[in-house]
PDB file of N, CA and C in Angstrom:
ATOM      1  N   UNK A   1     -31.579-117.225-119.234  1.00  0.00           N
ATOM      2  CA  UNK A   1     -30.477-117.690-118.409  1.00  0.00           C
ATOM      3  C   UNK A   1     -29.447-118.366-119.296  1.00  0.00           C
ATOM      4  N   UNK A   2     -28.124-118.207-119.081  1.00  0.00           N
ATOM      5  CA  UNK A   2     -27.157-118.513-119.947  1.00  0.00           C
ATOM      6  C   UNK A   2     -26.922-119.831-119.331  1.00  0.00           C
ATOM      7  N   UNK A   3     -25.507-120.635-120.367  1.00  0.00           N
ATOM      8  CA  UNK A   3     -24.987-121.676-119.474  1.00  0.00           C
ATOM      9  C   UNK A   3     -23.741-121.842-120.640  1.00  0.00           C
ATOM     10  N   UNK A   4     -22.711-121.902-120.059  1.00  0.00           N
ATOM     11  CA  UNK A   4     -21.590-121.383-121.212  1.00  0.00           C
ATOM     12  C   UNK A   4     -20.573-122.490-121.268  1.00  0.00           C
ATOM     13  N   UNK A   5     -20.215-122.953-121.959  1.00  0.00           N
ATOM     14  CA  UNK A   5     -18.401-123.899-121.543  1.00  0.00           C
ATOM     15  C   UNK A   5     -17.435-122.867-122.558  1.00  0.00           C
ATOM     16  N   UNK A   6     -16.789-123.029-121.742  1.00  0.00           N
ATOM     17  CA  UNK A   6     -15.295-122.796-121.979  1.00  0.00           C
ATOM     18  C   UNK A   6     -14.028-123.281-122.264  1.00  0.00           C
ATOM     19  N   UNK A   7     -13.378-122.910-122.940  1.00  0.00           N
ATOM     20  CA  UNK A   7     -11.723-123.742-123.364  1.00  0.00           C
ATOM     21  C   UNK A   7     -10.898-122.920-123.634  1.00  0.00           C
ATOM     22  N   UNK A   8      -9.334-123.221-123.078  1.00  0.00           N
ATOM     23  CA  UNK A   8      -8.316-122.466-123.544  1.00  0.00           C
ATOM     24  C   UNK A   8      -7.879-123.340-124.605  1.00  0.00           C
ATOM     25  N   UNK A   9      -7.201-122.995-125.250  1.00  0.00           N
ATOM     26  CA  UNK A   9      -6.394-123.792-126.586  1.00  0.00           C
ATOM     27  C   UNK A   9      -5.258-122.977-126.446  1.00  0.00           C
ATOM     28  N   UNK A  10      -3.866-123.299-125.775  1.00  0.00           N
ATOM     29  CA  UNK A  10      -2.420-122.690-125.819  1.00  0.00           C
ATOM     30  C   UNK A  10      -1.726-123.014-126.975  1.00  0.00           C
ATOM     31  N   UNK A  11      -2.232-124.211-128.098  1.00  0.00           N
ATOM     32  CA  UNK A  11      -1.294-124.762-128.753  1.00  0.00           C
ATOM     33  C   UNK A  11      -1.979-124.754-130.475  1.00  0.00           C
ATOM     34  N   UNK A  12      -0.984-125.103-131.243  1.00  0.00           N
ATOM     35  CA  UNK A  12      -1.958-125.303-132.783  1.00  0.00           C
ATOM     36  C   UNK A  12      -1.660-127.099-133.026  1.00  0.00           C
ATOM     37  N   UNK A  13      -3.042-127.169-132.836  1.00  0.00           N
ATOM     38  CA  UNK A  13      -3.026-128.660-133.158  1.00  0.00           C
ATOM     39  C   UNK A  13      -2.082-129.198-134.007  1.00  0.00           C
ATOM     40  N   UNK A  14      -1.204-130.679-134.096  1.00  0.00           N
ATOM     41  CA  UNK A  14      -0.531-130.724-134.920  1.00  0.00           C
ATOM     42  C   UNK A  14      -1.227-131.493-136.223  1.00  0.00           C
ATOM     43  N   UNK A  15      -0.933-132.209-136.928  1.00  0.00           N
ATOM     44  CA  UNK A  15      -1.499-132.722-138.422  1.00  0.00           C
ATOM     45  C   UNK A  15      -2.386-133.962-137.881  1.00  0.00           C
ATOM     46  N   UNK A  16      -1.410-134.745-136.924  1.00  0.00           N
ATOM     47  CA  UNK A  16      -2.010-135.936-137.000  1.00  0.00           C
ATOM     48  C   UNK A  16      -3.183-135.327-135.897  1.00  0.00           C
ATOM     49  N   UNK A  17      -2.570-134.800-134.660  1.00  0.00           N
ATOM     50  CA  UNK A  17      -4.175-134.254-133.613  1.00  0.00           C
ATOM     51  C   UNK A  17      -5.308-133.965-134.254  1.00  0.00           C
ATOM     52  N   UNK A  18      -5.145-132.820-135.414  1.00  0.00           N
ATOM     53  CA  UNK A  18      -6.210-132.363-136.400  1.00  0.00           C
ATOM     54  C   UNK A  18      -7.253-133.192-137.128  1.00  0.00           C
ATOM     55  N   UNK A  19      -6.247-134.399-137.495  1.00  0.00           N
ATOM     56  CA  UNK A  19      -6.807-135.400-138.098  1.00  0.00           C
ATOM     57  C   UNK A  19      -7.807-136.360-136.875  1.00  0.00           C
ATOM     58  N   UNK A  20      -7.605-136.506-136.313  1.00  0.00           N
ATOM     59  CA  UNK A  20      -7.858-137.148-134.870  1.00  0.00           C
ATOM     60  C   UNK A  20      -9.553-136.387-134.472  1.00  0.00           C
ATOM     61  N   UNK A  21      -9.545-134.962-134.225  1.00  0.00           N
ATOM     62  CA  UNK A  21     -10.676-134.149-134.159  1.00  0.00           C
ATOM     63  C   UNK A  21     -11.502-133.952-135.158  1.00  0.00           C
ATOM     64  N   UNK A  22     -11.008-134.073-136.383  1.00  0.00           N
ATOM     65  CA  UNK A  22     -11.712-133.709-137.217  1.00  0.00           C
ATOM     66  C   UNK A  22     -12.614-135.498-137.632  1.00  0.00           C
ATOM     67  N   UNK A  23     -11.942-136.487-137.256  1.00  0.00           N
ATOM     68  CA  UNK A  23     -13.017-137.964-137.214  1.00  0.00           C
ATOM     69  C   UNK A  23     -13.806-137.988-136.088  1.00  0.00           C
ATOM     70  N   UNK A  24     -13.337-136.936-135.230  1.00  0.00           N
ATOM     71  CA  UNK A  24     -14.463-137.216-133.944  1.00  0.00           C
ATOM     72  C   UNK A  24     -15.416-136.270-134.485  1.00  0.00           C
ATOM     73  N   UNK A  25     -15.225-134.909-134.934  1.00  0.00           N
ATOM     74  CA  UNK A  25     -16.219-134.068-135.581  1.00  0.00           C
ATOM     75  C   UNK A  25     -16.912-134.909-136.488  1.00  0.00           C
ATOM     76  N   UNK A  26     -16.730-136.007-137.062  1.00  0.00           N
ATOM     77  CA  UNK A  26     -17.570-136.613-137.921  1.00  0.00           C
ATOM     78  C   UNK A  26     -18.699-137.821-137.428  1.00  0.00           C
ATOM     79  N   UNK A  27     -17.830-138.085-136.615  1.00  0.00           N
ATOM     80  CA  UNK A  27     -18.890-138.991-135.294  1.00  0.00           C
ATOM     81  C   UNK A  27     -19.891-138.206-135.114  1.00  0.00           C
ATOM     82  N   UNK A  28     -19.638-137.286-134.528  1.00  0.00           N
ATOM     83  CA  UNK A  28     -20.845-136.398-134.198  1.00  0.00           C
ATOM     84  C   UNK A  28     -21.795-136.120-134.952  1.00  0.00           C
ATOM     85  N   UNK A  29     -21.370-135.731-136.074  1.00  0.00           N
ATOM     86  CA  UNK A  29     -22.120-135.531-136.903  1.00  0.00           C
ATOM     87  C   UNK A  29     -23.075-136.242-137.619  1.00  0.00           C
ATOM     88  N   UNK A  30     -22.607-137.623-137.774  1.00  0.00           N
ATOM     89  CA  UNK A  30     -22.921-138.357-137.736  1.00  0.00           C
ATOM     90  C   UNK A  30     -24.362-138.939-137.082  1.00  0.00           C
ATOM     91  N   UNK A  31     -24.657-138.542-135.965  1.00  0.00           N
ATOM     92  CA  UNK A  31     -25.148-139.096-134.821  1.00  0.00           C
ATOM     93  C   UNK A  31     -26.451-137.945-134.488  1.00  0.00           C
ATOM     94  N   UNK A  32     -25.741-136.717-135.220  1.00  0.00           N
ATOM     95  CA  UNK A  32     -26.298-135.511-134.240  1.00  0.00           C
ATOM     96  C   UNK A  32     -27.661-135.141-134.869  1.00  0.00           C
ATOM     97  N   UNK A  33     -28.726-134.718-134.104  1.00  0.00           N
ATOM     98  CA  UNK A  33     -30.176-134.363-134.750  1.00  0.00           C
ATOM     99  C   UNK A  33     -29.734-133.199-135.265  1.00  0.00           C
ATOM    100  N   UNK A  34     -30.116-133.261-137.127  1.00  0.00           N
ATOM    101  CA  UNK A  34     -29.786-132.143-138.004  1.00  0.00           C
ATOM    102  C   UNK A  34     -30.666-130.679-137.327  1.00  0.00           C
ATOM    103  N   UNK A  35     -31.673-130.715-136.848  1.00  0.00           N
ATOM    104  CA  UNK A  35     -32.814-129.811-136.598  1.00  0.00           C
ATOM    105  C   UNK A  35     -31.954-129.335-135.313  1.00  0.00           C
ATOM    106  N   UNK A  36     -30.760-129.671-134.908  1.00  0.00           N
ATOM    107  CA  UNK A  36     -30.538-129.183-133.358  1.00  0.00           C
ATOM    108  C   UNK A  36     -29.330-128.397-133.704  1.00  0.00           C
ATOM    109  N   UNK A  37     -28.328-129.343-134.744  1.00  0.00           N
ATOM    110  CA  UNK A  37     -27.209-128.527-135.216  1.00  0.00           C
ATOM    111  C   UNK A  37     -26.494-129.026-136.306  1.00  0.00           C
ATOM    112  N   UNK A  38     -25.575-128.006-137.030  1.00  0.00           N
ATOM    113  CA  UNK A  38     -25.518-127.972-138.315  1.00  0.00           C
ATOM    114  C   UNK A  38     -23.410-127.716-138.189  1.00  0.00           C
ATOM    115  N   UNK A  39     -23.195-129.044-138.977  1.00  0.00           N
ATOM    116  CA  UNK A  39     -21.671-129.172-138.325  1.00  0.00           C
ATOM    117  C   UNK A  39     -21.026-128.714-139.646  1.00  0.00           C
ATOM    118  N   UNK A  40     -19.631-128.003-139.600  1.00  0.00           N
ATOM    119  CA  UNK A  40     -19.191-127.885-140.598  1.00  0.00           C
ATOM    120  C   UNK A  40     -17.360-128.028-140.337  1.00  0.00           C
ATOM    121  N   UNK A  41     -16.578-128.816-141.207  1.00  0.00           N
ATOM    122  CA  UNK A  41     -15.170-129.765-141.033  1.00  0.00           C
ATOM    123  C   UNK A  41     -14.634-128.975-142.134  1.00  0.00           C
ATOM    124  N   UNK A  42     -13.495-128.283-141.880  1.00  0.00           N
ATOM    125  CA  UNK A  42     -12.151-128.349-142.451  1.00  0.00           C
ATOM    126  C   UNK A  42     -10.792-128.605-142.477  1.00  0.00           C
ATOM    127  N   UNK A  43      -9.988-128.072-143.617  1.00  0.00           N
ATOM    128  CA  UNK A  43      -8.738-128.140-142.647  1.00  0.00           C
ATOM    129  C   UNK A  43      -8.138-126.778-141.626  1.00  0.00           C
ATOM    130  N   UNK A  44      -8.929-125.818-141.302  1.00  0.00           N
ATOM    131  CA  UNK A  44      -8.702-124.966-140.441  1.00  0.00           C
ATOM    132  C   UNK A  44      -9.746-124.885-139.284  1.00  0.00           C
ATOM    133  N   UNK A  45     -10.726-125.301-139.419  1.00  0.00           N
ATOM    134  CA  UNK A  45     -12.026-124.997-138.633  1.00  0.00           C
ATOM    135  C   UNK A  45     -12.985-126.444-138.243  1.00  0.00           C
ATOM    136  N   UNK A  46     -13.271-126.390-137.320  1.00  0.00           N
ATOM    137  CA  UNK A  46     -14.921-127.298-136.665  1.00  0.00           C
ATOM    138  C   UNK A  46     -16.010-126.001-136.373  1.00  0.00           C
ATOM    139  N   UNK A  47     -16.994-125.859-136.957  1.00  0.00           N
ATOM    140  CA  UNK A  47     -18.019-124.906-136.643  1.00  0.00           C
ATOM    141  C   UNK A  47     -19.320-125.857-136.358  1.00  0.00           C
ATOM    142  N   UNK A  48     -20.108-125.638-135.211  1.00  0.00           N
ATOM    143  CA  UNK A  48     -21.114-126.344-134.984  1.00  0.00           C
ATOM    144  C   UNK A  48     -22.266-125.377-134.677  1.00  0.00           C
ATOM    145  N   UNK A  49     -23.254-124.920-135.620  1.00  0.00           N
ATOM    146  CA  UNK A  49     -23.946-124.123-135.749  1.00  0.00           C
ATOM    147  C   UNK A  49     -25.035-124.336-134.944  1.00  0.00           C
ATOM    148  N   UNK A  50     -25.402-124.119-133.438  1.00  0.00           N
ATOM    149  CA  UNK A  50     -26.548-124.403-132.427  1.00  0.00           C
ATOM    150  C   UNK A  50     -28.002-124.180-133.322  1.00  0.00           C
ATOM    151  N   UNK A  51     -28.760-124.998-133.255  1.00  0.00           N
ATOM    152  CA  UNK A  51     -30.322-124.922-133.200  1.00  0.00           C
ATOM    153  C   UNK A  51     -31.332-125.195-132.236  1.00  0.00           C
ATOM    154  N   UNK A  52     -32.132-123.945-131.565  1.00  0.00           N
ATOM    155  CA  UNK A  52     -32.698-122.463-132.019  1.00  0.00           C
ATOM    156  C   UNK A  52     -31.802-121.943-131.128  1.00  0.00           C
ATOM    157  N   UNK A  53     -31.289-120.633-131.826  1.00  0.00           N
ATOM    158  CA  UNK A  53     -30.541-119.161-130.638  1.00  0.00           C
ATOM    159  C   UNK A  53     -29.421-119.886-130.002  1.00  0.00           C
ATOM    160  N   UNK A  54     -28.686-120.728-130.000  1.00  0.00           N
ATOM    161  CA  UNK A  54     -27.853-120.781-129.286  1.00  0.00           C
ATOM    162  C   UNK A  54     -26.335-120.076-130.191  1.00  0.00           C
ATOM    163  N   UNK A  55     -25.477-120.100-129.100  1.00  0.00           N
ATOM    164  CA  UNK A  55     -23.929-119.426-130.089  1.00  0.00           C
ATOM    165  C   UNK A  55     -23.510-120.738-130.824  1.00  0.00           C
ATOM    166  N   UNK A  56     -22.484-120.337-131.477  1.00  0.00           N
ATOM    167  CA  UNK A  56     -21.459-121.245-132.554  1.00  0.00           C
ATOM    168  C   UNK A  56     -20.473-121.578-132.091  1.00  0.00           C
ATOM    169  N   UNK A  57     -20.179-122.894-131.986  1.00  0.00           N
ATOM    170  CA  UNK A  57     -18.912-123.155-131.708  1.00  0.00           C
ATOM    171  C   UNK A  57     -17.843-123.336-132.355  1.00  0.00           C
ATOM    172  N   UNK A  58     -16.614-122.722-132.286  1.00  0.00           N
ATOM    173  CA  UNK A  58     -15.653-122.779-133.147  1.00  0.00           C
ATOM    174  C   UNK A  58     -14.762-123.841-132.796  1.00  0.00           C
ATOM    175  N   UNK A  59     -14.176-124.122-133.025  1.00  0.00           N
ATOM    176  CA  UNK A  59     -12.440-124.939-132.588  1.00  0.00           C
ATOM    177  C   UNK A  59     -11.445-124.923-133.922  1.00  0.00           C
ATOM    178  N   UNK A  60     -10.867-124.234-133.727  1.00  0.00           N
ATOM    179  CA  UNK A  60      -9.560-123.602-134.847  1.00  0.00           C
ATOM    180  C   UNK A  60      -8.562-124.707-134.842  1.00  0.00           C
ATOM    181  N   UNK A  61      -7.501-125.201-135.961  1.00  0.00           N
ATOM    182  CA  UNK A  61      -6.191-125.821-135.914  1.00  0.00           C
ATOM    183  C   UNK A  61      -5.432-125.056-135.591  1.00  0.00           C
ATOM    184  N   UNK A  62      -5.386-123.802-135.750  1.00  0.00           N
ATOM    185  CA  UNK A  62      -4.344-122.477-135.319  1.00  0.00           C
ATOM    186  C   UNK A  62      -5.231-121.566-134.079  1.00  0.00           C
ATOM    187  N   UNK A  63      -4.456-121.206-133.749  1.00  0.00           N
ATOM    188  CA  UNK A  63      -4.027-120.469-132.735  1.00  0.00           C
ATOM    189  C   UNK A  63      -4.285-118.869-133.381  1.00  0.00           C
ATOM    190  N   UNK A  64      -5.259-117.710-133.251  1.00  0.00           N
ATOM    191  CA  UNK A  64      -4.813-116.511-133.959  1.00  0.00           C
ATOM    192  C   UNK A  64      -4.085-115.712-134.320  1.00  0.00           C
ATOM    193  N   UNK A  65      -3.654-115.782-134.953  1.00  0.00           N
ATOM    194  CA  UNK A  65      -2.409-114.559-134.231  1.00  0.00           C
ATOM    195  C   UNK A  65      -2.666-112.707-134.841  1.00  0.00           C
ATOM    196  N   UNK A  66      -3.805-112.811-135.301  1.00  0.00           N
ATOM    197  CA  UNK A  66      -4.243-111.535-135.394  1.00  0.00           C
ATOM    198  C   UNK A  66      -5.464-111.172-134.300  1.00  0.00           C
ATOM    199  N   UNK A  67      -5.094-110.111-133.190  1.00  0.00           N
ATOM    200  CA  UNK A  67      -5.790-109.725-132.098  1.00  0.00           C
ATOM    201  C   UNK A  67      -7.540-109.016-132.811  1.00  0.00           C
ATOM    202  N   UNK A  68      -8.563-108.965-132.145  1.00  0.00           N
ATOM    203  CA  UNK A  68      -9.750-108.262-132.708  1.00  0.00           C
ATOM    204  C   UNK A  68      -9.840-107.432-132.069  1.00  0.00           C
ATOM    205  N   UNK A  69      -9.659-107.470-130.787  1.00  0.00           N
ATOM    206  CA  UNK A  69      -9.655-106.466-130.032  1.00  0.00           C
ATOM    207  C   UNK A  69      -8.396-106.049-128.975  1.00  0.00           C
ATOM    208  N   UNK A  70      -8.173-104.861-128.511  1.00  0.00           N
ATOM    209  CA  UNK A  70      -7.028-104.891-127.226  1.00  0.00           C
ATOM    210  C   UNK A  70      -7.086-105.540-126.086  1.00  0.00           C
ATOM    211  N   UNK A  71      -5.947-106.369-125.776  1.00  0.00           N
ATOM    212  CA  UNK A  71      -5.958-106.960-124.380  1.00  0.00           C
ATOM    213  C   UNK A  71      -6.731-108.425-124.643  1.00  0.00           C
ATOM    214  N   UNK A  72      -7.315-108.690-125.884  1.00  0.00           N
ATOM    215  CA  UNK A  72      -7.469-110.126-126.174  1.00  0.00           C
ATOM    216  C   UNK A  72      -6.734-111.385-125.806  1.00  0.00           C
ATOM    217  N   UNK A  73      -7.536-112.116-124.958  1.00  0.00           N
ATOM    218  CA  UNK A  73      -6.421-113.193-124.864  1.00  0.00           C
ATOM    219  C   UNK A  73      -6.805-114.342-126.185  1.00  0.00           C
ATOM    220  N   UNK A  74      -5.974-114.629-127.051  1.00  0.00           N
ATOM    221  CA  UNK A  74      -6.457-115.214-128.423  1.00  0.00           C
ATOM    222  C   UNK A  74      -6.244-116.946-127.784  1.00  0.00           C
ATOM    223  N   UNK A  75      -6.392-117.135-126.456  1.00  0.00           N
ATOM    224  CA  UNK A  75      -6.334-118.773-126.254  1.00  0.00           C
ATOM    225  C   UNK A  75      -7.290-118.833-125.522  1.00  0.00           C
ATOM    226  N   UNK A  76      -8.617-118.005-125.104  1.00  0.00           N
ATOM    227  CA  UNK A  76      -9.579-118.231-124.991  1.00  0.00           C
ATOM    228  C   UNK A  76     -10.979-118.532-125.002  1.00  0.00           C
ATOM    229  N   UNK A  77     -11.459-119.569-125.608  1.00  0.00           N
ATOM    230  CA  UNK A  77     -12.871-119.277-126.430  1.00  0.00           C
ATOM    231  C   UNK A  77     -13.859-119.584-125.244  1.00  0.00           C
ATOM    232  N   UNK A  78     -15.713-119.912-125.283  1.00  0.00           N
ATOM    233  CA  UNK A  78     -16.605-119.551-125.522  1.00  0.00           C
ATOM    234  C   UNK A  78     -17.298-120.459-126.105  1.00  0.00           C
ATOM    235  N   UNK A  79     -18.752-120.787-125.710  1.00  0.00           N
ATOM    236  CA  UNK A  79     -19.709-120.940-126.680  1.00  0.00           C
ATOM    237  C   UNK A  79     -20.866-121.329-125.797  1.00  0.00           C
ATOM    238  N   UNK A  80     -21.999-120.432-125.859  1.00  0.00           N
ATOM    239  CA  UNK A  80     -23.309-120.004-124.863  1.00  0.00           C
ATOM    240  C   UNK A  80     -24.308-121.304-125.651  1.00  0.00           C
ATOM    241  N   UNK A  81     -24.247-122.275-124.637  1.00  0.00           N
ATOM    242  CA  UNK A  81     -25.544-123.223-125.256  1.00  0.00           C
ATOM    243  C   UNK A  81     -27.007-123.370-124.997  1.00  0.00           C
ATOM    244  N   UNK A  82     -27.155-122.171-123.364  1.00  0.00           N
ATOM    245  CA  UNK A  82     -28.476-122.174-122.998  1.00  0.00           C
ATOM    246  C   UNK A  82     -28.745-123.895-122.386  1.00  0.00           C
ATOM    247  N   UNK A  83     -27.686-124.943-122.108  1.00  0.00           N
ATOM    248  CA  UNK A  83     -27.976-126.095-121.576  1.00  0.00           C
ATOM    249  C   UNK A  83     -29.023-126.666-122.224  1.00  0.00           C
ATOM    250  N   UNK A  84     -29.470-126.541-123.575  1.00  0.00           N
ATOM    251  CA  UNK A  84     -30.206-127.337-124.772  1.00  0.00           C
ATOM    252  C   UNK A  84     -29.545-128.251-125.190  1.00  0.00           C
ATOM    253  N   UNK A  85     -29.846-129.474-125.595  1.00  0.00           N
ATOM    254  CA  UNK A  85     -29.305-130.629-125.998  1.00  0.00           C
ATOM    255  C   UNK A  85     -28.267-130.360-126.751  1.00  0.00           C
ATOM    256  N   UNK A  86     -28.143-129.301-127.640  1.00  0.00           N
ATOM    257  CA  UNK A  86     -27.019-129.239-128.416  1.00  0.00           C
ATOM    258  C   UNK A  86     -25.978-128.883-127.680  1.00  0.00           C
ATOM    259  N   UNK A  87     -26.038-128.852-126.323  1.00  0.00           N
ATOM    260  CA  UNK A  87     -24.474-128.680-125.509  1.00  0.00           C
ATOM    261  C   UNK A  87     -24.136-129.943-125.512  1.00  0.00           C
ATOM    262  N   UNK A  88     -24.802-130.781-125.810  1.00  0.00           N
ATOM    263  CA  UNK A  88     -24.276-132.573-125.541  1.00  0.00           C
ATOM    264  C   UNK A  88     -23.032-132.534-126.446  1.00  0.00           C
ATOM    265  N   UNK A  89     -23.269-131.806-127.957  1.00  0.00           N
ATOM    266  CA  UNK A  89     -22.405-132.076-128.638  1.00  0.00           C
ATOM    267  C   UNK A  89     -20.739-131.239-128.920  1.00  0.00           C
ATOM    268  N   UNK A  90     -21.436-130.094-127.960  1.00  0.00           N
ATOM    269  CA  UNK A  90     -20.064-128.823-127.911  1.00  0.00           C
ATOM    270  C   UNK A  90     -19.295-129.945-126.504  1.00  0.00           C
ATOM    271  N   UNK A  91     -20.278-130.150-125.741  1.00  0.00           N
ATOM    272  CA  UNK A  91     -18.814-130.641-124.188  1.00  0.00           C
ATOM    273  C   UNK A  91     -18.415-132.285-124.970  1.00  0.00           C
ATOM    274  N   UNK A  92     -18.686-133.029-125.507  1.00  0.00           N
ATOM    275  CA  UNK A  92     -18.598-134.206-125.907  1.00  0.00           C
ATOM    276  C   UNK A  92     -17.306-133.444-127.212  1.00  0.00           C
ATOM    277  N   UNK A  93     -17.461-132.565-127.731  1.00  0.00           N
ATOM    278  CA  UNK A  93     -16.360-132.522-128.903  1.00  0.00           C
ATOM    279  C   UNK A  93     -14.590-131.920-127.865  1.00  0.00           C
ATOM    280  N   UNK A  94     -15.215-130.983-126.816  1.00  0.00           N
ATOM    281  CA  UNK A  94     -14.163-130.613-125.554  1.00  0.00           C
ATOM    282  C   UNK A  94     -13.722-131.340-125.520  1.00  0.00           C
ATOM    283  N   UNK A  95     -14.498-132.202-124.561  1.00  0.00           N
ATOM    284  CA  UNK A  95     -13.998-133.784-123.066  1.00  0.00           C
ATOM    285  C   UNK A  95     -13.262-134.603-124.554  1.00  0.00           C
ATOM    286  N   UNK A  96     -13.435-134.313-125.559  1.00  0.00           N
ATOM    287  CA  UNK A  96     -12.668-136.006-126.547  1.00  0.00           C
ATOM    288  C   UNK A  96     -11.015-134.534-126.883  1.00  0.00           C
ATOM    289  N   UNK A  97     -11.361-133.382-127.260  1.00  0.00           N
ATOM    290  CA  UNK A  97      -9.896-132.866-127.316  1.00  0.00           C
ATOM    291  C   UNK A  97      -9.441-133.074-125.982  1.00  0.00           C
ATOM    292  N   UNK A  98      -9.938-132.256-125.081  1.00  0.00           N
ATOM    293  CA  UNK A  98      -9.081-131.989-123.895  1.00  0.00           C
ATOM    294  C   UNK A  98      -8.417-133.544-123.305  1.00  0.00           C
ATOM    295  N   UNK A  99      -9.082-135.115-123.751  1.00  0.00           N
ATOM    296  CA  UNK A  99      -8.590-136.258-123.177  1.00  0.00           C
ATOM    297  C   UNK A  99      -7.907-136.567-124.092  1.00  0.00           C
ATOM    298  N   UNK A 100      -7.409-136.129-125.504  1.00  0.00           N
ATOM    299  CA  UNK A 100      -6.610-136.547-126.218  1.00  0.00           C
ATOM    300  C   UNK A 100      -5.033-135.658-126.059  1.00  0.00           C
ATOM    301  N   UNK A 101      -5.298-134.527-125.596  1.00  0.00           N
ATOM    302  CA  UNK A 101      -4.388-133.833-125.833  1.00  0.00           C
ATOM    303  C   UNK A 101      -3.177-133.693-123.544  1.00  0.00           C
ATOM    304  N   UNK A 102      -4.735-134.361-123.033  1.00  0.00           N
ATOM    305  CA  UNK A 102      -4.074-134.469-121.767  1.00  0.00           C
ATOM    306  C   UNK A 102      -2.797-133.559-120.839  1.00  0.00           C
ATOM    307  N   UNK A 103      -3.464-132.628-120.725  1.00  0.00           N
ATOM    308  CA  UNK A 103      -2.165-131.298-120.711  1.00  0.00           C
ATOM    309  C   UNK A 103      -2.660-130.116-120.372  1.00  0.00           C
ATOM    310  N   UNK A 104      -3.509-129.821-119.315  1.00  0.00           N
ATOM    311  CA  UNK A 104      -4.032-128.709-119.563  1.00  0.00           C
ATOM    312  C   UNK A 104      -3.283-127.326-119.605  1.00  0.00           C
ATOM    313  N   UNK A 105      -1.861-127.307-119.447  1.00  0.00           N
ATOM    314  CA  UNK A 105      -1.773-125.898-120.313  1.00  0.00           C
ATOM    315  C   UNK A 105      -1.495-126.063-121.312  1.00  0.00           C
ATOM    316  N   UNK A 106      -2.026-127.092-122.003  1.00  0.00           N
ATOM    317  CA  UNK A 106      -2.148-126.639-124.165  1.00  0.00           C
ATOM    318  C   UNK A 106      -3.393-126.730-124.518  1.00  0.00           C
ATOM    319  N   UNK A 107      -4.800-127.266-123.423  1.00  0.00           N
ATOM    320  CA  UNK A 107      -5.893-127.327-123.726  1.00  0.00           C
ATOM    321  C   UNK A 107      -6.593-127.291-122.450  1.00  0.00           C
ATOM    322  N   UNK A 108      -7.494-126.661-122.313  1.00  0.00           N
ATOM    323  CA  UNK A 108      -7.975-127.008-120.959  1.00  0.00           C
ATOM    324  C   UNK A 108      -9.899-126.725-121.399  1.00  0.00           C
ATOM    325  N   UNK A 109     -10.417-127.094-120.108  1.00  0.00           N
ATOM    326  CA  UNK A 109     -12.138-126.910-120.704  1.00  0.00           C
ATOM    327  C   UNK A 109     -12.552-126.744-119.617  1.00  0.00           C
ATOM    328  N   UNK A 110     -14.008-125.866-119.111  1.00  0.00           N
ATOM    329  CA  UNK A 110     -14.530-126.040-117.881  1.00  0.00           C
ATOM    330  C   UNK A 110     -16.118-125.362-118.369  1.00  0.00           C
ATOM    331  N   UNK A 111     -16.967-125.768-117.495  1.00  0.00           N
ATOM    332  CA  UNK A 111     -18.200-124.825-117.904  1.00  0.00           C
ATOM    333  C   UNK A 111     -19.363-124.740-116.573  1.00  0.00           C
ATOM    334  N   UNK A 112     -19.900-123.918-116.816  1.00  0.00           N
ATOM    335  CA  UNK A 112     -21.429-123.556-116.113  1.00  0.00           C
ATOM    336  C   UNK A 112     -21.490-124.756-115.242  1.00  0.00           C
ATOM    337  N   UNK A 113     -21.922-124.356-113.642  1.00  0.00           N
ATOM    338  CA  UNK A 113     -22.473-125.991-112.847  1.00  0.00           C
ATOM    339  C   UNK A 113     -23.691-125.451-113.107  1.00  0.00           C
TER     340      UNK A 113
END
């Protein structure tokens, strides 16, 4: 059985926002049981690698602008947590963008009841 959250991202974070997510990505990390997930900070990317089987979560500073497939909407992501503790740390990294950025058409989040 799945259990998924979701986020649009309409916008490319700006320097200081980036900076802003990327200290909350470190909180987390901080905090987070290594055996559950495996965080990784740049200046383009947050990747939070689920432990066991769950998906990866991405959160980009940009916006894509190269399509993968046709009819892609490139402001929509994804990330299947199976409702294992390591979703604590994908909706907790959401709920801190989506309340910083307050706007939901430049960020929005929703997931699985």
């Amino acid at each position: 059985m799945g259990y998924t959250n979701y986020w649009h991202q309409y916008i490319n974070f700006t320097d200081d926002q980036w900076k802003q997510i990327k200290h909350e990505a470190d909180y987390i990390d901080g905090i987070a049981d290594t055996n559950l997930v495996d965080i990784e900070i740049t200046d383009k990317h947050i990747i939070f690698n689920g432990n066991p089987g769950c998906e990866t979560f991405l959160l980009e500073k940009n916006i894509p602008t190269e399509l993968e497939y046709e009819n892609q909407d490139p402001s929509f992501y994804f990330c299947k947590t199976r409702a294992l503790t390591y979703d604590i740390y994908v909706w907790h990294m959401l709920v801190f963008v989506a309340g910083m950025i307050n706007d939901t058409n430049k960020f929005s989040i929703s997931r699985d009841a």
